[in-house]
C-alpha atoms as a PDB file:
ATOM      1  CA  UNK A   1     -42.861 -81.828  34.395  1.00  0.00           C
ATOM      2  CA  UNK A   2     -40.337 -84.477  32.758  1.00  0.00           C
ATOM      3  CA  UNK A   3     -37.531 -85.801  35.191  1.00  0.00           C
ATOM      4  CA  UNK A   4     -34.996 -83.560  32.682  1.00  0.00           C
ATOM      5  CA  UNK A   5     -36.797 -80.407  33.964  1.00  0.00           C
ATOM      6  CA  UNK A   6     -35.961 -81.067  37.060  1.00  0.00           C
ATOM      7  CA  UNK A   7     -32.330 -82.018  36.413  1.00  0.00           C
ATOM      8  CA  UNK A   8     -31.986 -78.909  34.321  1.00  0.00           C
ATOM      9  CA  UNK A   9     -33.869 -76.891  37.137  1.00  0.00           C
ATOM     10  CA  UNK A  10     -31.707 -78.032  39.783  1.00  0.00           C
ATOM     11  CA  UNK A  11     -28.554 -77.380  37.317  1.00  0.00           C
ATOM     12  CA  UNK A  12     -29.439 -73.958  36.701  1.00  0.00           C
ATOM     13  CA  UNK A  13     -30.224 -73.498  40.076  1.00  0.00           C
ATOM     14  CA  UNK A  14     -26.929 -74.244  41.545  1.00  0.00           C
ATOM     15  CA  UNK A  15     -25.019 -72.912  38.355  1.00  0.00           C
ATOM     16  CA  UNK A  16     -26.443 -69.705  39.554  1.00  0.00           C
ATOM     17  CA  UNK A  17     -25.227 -70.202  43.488  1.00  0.00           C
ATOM     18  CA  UNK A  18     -22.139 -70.888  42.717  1.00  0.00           C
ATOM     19  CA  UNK A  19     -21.608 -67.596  40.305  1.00  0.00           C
ATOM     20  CA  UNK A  20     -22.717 -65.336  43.146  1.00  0.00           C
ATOM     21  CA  UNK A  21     -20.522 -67.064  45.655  1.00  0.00           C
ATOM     22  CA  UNK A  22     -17.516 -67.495  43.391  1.00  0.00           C
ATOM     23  CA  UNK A  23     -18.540 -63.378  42.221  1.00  0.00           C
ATOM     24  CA  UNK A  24     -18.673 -62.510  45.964  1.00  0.00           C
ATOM     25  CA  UNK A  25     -15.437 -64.104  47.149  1.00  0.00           C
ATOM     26  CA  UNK A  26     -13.366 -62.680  43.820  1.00  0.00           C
ATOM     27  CA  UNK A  27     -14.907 -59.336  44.372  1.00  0.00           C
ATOM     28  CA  UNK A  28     -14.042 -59.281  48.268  1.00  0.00           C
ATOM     29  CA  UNK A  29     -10.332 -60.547  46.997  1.00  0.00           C
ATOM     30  CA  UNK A  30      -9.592 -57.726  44.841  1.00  0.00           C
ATOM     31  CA  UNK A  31     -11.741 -54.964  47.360  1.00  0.00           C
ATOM     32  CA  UNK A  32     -13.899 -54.029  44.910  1.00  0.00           C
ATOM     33  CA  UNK A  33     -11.813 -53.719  41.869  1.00  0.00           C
ATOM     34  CA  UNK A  34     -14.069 -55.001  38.877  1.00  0.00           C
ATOM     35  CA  UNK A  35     -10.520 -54.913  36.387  1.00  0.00           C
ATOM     36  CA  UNK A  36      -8.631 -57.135  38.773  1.00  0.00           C
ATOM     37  CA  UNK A  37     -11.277 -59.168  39.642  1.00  0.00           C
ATOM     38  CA  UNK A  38     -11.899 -59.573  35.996  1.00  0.00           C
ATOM     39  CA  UNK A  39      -8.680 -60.598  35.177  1.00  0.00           C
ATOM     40  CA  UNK A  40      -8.638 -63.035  38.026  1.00  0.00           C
ATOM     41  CA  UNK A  41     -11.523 -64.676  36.818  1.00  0.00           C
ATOM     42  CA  UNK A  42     -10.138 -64.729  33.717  1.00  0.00           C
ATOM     43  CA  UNK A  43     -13.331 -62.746  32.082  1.00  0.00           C
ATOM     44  CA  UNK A  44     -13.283 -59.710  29.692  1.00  0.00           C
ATOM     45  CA  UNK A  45     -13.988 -56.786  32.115  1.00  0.00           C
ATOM     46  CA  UNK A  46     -18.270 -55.753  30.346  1.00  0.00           C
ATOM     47  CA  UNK A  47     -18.843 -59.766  30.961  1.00  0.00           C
ATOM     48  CA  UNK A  48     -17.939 -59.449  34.270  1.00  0.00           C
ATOM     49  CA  UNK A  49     -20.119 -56.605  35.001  1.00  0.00           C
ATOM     50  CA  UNK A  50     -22.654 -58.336  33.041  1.00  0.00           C
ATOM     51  CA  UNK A  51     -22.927 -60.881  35.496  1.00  0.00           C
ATOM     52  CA  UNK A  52     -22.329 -58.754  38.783  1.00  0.00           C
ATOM     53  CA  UNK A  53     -25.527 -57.043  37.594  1.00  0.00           C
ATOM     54  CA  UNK A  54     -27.191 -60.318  37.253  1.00  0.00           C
ATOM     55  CA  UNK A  55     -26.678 -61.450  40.464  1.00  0.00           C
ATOM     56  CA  UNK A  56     -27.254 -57.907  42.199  1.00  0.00           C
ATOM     57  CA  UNK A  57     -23.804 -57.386  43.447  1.00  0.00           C
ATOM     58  CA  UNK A  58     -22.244 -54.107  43.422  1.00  0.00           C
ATOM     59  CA  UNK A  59     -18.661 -53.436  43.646  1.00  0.00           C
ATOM     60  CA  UNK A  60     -19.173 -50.336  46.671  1.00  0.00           C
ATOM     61  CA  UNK A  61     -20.306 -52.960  48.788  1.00  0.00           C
ATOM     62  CA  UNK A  62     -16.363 -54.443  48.838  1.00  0.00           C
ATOM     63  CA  UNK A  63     -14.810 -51.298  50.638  1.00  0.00           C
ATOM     64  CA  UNK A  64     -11.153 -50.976  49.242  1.00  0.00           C
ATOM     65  CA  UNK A  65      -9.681 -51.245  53.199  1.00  0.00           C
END
Protein backbone atom coordinates (compact mmCIF):
# COMPACT_ATOMS: atom_id res chain seq x y z
CA UNK A 1 0.00 0.00 0.00
CA UNK A 2 1.08 3.63 -1.32
CA UNK A 3 1.13 6.44 1.44
CA UNK A 4 -2.19 7.91 -0.70
CA UNK A 5 -4.07 4.72 0.37
CA UNK A 6 -3.66 5.42 3.54
CA UNK A 7 -4.52 9.13 3.36
CA UNK A 8 -7.58 8.22 1.35
CA UNK A 9 -8.31 5.32 3.92
CA UNK A 10 -8.11 7.45 6.81
CA UNK A 11 -10.30 10.20 4.78
CA UNK A 12 -12.97 7.90 4.09
CA UNK A 13 -12.79 6.63 7.34
CA UNK A 14 -13.54 9.71 9.21
CA UNK A 15 -15.81 11.12 6.31
CA UNK A 16 -17.92 8.25 7.34
CA UNK A 17 -17.77 9.12 11.40
CA UNK A 18 -18.63 12.23 11.02
CA UNK A 19 -21.96 11.44 8.73
CA UNK A 20 -23.26 9.10 11.42
CA UNK A 21 -22.56 11.56 14.18
CA UNK A 22 -23.71 14.65 12.32
CA UNK A 23 -26.97 11.97 11.06
CA UNK A 24 -27.42 11.04 14.77
CA UNK A 25 -27.42 14.49 16.34
CA UNK A 26 -29.85 16.02 13.32
CA UNK A 27 -32.07 13.06 13.70
CA UNK A 28 -32.25 13.36 17.68
CA UNK A 29 -32.92 17.35 16.88
CA UNK A 30 -35.91 16.93 14.87
CA UNK A 31 -37.20 13.48 17.11
CA UNK A 32 -37.20 11.42 14.42
CA UNK A 33 -38.64 13.45 11.67
CA UNK A 34 -36.67 12.39 8.40
CA UNK A 35 -38.55 15.74 6.39
CA UNK A 36 -37.28 18.17 8.98
CA UNK A 37 -34.21 16.69 9.48
CA UNK A 38 -33.81 16.73 5.78
CA UNK A 39 -34.43 20.13 5.37
CA UNK A 40 -32.10 20.98 8.18
CA UNK A 41 -29.41 19.34 6.60
CA UNK A 42 -30.20 20.92 3.70
CA UNK A 43 -30.61 17.37 1.69
CA UNK A 44 -33.48 16.27 -0.65
CA UNK A 45 -35.59 14.03 1.69
CA UNK A 46 -34.66 9.98 -0.61
CA UNK A 47 -30.80 11.27 -0.11
CA UNK A 48 -31.27 11.55 3.29
CA UNK A 49 -32.74 8.24 3.76
CA UNK A 50 -30.17 7.03 1.48
CA UNK A 51 -27.63 7.70 3.85
CA UNK A 52 -29.56 6.87 7.21
CA UNK A 53 -29.69 3.40 5.63
CA UNK A 54 -26.05 3.49 5.05
CA UNK A 55 -25.07 4.12 8.29
CA UNK A 56 -27.82 1.78 9.97
CA UNK A 57 -29.78 4.43 11.66
CA UNK A 58 -33.41 4.28 11.86
CA UNK A 59 -35.63 7.10 12.55
CA UNK A 60 -37.93 4.88 15.52
CA UNK A 61 -34.95 4.87 17.44
CA UNK A 62 -35.44 9.02 17.99
CA UNK A 63 -38.81 8.73 20.00
CA UNK A 64 -40.87 11.95 19.09
CA UNK A 65 -41.04 12.93 23.20
Amino acid sequence: ATDQDGFQAMKAKVIDEFERAYLYQILSTHRGNISQSARAAQKERRAFQRLLHKHGLDRRDFPAA
